[in-house]
Protein backbone atom coordinates (compact mmCIF):
# COMPACT_ATOMS: atom_id res chain seq x y z
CA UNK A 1 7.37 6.47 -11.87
CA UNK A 2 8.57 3.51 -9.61
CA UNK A 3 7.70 3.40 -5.96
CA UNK A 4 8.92 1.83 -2.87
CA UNK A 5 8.72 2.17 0.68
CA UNK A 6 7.38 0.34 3.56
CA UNK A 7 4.81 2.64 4.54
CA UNK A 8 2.97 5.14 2.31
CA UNK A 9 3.94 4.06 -1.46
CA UNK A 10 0.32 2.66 -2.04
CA UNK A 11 -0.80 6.35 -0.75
CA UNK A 12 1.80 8.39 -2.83
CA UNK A 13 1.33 6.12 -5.97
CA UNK A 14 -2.54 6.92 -5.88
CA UNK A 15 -1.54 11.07 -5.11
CA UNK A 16 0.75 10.89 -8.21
CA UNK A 17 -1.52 8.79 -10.36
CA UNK A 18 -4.87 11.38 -9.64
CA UNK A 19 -2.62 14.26 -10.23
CA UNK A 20 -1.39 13.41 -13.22
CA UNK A 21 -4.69 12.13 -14.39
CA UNK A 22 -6.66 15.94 -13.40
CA UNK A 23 -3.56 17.53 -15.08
CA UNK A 24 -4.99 15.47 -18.31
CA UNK A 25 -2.48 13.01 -18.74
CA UNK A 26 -2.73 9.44 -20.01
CA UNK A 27 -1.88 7.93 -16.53
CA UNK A 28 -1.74 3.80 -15.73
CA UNK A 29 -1.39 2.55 -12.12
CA UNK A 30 -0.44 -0.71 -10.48
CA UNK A 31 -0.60 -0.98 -7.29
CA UNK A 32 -1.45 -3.83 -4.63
CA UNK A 33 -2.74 -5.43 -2.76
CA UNK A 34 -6.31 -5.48 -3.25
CA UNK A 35 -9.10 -5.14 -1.04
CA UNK A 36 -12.36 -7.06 -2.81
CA UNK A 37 -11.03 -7.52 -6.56
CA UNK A 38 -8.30 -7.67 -8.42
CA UNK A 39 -9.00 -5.53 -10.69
CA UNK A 40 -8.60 -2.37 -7.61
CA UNK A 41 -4.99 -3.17 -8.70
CA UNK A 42 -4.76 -2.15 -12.15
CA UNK A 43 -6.70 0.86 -13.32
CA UNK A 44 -5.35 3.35 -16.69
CA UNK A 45 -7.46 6.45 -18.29
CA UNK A 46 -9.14 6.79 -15.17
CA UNK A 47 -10.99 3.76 -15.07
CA UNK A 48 -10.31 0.07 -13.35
CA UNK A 49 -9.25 -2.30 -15.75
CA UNK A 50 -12.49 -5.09 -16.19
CA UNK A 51 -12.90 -8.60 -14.91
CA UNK A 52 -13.11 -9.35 -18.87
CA UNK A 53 -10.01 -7.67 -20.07
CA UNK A 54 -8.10 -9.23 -16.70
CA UNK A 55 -8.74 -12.77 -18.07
CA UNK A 56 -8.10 -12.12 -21.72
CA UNK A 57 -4.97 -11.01 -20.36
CA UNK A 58 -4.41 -14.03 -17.58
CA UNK A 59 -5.45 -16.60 -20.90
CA UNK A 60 -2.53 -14.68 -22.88
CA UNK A 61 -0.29 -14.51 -20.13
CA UNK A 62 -0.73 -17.99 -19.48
CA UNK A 63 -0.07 -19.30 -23.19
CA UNK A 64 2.99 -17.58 -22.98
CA UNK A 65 3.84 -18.96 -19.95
CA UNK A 66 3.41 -22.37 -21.21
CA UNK A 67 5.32 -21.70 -24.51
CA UNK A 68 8.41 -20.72 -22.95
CA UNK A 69 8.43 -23.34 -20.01
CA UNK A 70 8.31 -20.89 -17.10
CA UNK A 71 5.87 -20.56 -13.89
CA UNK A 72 5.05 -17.12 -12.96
CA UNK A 73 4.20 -16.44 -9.77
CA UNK A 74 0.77 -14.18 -9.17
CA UNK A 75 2.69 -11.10 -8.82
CA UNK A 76 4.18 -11.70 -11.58
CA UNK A 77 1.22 -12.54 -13.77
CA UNK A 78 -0.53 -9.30 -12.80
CA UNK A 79 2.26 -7.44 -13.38
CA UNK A 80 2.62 -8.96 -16.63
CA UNK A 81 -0.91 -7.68 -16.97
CA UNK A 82 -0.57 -4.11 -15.84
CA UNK A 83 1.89 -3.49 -18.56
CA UNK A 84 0.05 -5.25 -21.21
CA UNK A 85 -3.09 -3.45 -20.36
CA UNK A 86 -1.36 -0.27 -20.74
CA UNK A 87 0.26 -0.46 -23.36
CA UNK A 88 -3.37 -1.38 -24.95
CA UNK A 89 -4.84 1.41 -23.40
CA UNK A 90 -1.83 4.43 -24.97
CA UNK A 91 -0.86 5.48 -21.51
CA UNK A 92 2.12 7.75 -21.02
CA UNK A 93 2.54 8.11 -17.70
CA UNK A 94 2.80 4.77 -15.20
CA UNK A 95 2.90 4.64 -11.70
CA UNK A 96 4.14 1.75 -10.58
CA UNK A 97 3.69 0.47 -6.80
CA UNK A 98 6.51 -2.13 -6.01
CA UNK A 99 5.18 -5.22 -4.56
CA UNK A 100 7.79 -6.07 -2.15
CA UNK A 101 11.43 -4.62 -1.20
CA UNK A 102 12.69 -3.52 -4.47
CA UNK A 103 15.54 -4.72 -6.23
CA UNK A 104 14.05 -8.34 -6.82
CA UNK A 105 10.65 -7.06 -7.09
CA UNK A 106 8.75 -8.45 -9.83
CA UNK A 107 7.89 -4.58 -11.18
CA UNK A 108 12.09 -3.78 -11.24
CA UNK A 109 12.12 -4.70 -15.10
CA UNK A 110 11.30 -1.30 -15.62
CA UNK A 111 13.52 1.95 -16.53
CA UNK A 112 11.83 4.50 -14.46
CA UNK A 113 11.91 7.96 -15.17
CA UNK A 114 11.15 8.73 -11.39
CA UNK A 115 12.26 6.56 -8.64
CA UNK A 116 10.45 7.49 -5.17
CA UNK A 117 11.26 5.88 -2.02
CA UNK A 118 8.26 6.74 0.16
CA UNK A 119 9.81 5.65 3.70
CA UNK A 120 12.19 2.77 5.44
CA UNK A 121 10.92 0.42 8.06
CA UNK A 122 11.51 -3.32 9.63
CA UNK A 123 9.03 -4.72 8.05
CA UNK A 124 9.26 -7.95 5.83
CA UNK A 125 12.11 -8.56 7.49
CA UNK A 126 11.90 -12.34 6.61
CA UNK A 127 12.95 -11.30 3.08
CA UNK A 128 14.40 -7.68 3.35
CA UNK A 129 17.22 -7.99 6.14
CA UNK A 130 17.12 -7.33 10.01
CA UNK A 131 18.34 -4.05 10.05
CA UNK A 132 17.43 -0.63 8.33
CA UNK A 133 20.18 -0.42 6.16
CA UNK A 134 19.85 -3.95 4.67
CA UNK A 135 16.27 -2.89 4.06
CA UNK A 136 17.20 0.39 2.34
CA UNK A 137 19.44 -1.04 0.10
CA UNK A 138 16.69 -3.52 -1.37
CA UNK A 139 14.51 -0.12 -1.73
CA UNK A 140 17.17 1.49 -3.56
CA UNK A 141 17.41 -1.26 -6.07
CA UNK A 142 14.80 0.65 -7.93
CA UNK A 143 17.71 3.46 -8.69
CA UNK A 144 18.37 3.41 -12.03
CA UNK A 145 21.08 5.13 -14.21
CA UNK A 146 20.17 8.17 -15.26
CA UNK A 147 16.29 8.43 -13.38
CA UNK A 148 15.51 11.14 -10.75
CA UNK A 149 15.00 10.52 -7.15
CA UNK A 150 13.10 11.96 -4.46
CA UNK A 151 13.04 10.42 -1.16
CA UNK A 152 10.36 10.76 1.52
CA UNK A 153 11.02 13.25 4.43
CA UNK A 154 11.49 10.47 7.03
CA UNK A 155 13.91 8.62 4.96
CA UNK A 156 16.83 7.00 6.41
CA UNK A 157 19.68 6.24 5.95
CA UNK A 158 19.55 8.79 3.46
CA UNK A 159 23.81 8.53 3.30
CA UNK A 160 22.83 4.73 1.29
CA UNK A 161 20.56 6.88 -0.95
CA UNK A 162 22.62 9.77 -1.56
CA UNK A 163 25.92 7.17 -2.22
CA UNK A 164 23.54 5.05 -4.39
CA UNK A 165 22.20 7.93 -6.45
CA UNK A 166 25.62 9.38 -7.01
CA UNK A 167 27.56 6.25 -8.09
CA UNK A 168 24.57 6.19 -10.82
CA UNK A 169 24.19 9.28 -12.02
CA UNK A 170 21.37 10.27 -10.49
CA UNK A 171 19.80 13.53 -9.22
CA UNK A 172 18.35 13.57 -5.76
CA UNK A 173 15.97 15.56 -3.63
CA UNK A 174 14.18 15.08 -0.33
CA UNK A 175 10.49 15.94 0.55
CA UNK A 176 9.59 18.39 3.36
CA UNK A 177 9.65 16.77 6.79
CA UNK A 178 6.19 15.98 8.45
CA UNK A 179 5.09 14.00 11.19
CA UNK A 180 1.61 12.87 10.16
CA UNK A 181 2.04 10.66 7.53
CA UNK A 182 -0.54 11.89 5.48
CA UNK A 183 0.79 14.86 5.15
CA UNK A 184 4.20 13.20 4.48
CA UNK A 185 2.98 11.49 2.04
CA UNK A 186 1.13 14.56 0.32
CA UNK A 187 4.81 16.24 0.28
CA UNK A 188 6.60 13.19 -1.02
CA UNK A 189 3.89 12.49 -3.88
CA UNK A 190 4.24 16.78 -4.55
CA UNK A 191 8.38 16.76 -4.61
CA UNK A 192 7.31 14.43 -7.38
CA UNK A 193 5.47 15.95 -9.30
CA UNK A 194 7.04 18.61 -9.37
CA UNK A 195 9.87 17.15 -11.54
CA UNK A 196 7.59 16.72 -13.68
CA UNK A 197 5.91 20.06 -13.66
CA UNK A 198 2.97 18.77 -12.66
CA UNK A 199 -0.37 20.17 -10.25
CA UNK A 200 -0.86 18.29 -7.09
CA UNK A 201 -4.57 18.60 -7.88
CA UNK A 202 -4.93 15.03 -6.87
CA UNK A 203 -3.01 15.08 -3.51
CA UNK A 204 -6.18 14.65 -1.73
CA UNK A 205 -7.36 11.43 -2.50
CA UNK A 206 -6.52 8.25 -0.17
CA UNK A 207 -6.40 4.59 -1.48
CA UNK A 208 -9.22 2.45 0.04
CA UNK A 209 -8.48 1.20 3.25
CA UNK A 210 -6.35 4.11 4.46
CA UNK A 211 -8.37 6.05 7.34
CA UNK A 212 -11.52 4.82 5.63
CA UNK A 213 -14.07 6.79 7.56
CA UNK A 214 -17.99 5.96 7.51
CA UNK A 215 -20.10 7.58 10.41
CA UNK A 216 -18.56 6.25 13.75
CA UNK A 217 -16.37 3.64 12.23
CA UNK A 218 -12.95 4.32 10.98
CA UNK A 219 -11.29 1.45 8.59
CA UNK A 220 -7.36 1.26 8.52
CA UNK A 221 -5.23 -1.37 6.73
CA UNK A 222 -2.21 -0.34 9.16
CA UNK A 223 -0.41 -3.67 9.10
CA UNK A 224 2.83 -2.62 11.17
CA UNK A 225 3.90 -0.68 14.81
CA UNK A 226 4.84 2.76 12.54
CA UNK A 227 1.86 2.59 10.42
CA UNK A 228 -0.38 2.36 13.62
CA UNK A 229 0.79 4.83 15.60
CA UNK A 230 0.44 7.22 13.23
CA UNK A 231 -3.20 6.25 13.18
CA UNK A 232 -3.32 6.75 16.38
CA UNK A 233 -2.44 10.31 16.20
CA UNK A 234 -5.25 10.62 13.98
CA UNK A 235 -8.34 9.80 16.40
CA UNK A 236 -8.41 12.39 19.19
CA UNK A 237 -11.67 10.26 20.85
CA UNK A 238 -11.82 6.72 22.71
CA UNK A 239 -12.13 4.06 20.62
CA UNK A 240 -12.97 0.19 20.29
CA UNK A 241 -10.63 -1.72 18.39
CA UNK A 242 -11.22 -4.99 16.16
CA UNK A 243 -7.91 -6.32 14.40
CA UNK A 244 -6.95 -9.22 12.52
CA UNK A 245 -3.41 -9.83 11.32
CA UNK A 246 -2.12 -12.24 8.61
CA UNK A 247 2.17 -11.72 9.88
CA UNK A 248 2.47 -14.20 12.91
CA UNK A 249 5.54 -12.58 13.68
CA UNK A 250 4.05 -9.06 14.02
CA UNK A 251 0.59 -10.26 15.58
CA UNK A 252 1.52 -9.71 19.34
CA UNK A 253 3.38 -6.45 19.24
CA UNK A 254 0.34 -5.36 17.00
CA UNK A 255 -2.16 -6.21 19.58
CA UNK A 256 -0.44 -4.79 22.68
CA UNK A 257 -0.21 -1.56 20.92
CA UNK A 258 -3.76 -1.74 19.78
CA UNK A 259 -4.27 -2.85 23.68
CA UNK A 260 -2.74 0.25 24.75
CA UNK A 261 -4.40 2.64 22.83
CA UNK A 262 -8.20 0.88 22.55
CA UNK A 263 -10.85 1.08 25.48
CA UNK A 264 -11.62 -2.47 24.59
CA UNK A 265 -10.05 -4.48 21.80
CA UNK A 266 -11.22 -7.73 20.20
CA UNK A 267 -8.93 -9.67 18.17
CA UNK A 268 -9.99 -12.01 15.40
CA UNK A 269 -9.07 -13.99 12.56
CA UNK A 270 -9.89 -13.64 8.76
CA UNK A 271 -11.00 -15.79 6.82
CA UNK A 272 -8.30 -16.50 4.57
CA UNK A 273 -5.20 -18.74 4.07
CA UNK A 274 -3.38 -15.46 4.68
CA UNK A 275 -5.11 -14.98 7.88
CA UNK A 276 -3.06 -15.90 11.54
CA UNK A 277 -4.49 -16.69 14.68
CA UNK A 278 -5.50 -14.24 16.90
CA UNK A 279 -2.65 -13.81 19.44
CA UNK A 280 -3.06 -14.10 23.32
CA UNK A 281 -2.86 -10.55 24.80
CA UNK A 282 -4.18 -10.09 28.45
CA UNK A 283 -6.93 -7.90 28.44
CA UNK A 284 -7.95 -8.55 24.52
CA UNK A 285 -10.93 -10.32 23.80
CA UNK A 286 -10.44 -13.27 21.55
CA UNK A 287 -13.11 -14.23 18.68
CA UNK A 288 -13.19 -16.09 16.42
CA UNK A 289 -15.20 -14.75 13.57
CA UNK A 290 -14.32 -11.59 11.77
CA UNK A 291 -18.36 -10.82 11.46
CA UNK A 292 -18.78 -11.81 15.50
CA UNK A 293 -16.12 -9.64 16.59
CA UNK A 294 -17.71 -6.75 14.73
CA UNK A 295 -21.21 -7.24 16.00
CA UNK A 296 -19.85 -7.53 19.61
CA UNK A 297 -17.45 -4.56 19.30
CA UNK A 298 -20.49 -2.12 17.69
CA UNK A 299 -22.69 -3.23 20.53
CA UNK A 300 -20.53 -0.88 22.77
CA UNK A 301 -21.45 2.05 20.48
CA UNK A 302 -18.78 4.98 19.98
CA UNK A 303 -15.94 4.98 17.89
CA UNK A 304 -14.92 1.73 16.38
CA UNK A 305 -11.62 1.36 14.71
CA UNK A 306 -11.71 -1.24 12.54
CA UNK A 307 -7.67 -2.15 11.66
CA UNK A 308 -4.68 -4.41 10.45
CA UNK A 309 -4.55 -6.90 7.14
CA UNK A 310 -6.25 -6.74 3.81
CA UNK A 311 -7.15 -9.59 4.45
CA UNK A 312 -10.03 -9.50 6.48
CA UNK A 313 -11.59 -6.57 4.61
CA UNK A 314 -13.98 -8.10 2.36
CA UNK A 315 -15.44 -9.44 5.21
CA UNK A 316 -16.03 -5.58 6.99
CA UNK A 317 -17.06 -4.11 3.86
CA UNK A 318 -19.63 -6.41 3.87
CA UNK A 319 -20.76 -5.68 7.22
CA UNK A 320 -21.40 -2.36 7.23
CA UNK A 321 -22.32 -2.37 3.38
CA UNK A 322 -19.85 -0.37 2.14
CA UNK A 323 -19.54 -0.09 -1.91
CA UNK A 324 -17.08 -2.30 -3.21
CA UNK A 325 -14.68 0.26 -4.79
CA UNK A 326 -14.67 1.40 -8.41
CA UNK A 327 -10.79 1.67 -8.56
CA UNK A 328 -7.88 2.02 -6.20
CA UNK A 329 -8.40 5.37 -4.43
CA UNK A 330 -11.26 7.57 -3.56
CA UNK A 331 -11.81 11.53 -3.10
């Protein structure tokens, strides 16, 4: 089962790969990015794939590498991985998260039995195309002769799809329609399974980092305008808001919204080479240390919304002492 989408494949990929798993099947999943470790990115039989096993496979990846002259880039090593460590491990179903657009995605070696397009954005425009339909086509690179597709409710241009699908020999069929997207992406994960006469007995579960929520803080890797105001429509109560953003280009639209929304918002850096500076929005308060901007937002009391890249969320699960998680979605 190959996934795109630019919001909601990391949610449907984990609904699919629980299902399956409760329905007793031998079920792999790759999926990224990672929150703490990079082993939340690979996990088969129901269990995470170890820090051991991920560098007897990097060492073998690696030799290989060097045997055949080639560079792979760290996508591509832990894809490399995923696969090796299933086929180790006997599974028979794979989910398989792309990593990026589609049709030159790293993952798109693979013949798919399923191909599910989860939803179509501008995002990653930098390497998709400015305009929905150049992004849709890179998402429909995943269509392969012969595999099923099902396409998210809020899918469009579903004409690119449908044309696509048709010219190779595909069948097609389109999810319910619903506005919250976790219920959207409950009914894309279920069209799904369904194809495959399978449960949704896992539909429930949400990848870490999705509408995280622990007492009166509420952790959300929402990392783009649609994924946030969907959030939004989420918390009916007033909220703080600390966000950190690792897309330049996305950073000030980001904060206004947050702006808008927030009672007080306090923008901050993380501490990584992914990380961006905190943009310049009047009203916002600028800090910047991750930790700091936490303390100072908590201080307020109430709701705290806690939001934007993966980047800075080692540094807030350590803050509030959250467990570091077991594998890459939670009940």
């Amino acid at each position: 089962m190959h996934v795109a989408g630019t919001n909601g494949k990391g949610s449907c990929s984990a609904k699919m790969a629980a299902s399956l798993h409760y329905a007793g099947k031998r079920v792999g999943l790759f999926t990224s990015p990672h929150l703490l470790s990079f082993c939340e990115r690979i996990w088969a039989l129901g269990s995470m794939i170890s820090e051991e096993v991920m560098s007897r496979y990097l060492r073998q990846v690696e030799r290989a590498a060097v045997k055949i002259g080639v560079t792979p880039t760290f996508f591509e090593l832990l894809t490399l991985i995923a696969f090796l460590h299933f086929a180790a491990e006997g599974v028979e179903i794979a989910v398989v998260e792309v990593g990026l657009g589609g049709r030159l995605d790293a993952t798109n070696i693979v013949q798919p039995r399923l191909a599910v397009i989860t939803s179509i954005g501008l995002d990653h425009t930098e390497y998709l195309g400015d305009t929905l339909e150049e992004i849709a086509y890179e998402k429909a690179g995943i269509i392969k002769p012969g595999c099923a597709v099902v396409l998210g409710g809020s899918v469009r241009p579903t004409s690119l799809f449908e044309r696509i699908a048709f010219e190779r020999g595909c069948s097609i069929q389109k999810a319910a329609y619903r506005q919250d997207f976790e219920l959207q992406n409950q009914e894309t994960a279920k069209a799904a399974l369904s194809l495959l006469s399978c449960e949704g007995k896992g539909l429930h579960v949400r990848p870490w980092g999705r509408f995280l929520r622990r007492g009166d803080v509420i952790i959300d890797v929402a990392h783009n305008e649609p994924a946030l105001a969907a959030l939004f429509l989420k918390i009916e109560e007033p909220f703080t808001a600390v966000a950190a953003f690792s897309c330049s280009k996305k950073a000030p639209a980001m904060a206004r919204l947050l702006q808008a929304h927030a009672t007080k918002l306090y923008v901050t850096k993380a501490h990584h080479e992914r990380g961006v500076e905190p943009p310049h929005i009047e009203g916002a308060i600028l800090v910047d240390d991750v930790k700091e901007a936490l303390t100072l937002a908590k201080q307020r009391g109430g709701l705290l919304l806690v939001c934007g890249t993966f980047f800075m969320m080692e540094e807030v699960f350590s803050f509030f002492d959250i467990e570091a998680p077991k594998g890459p979605f939670y009940d």
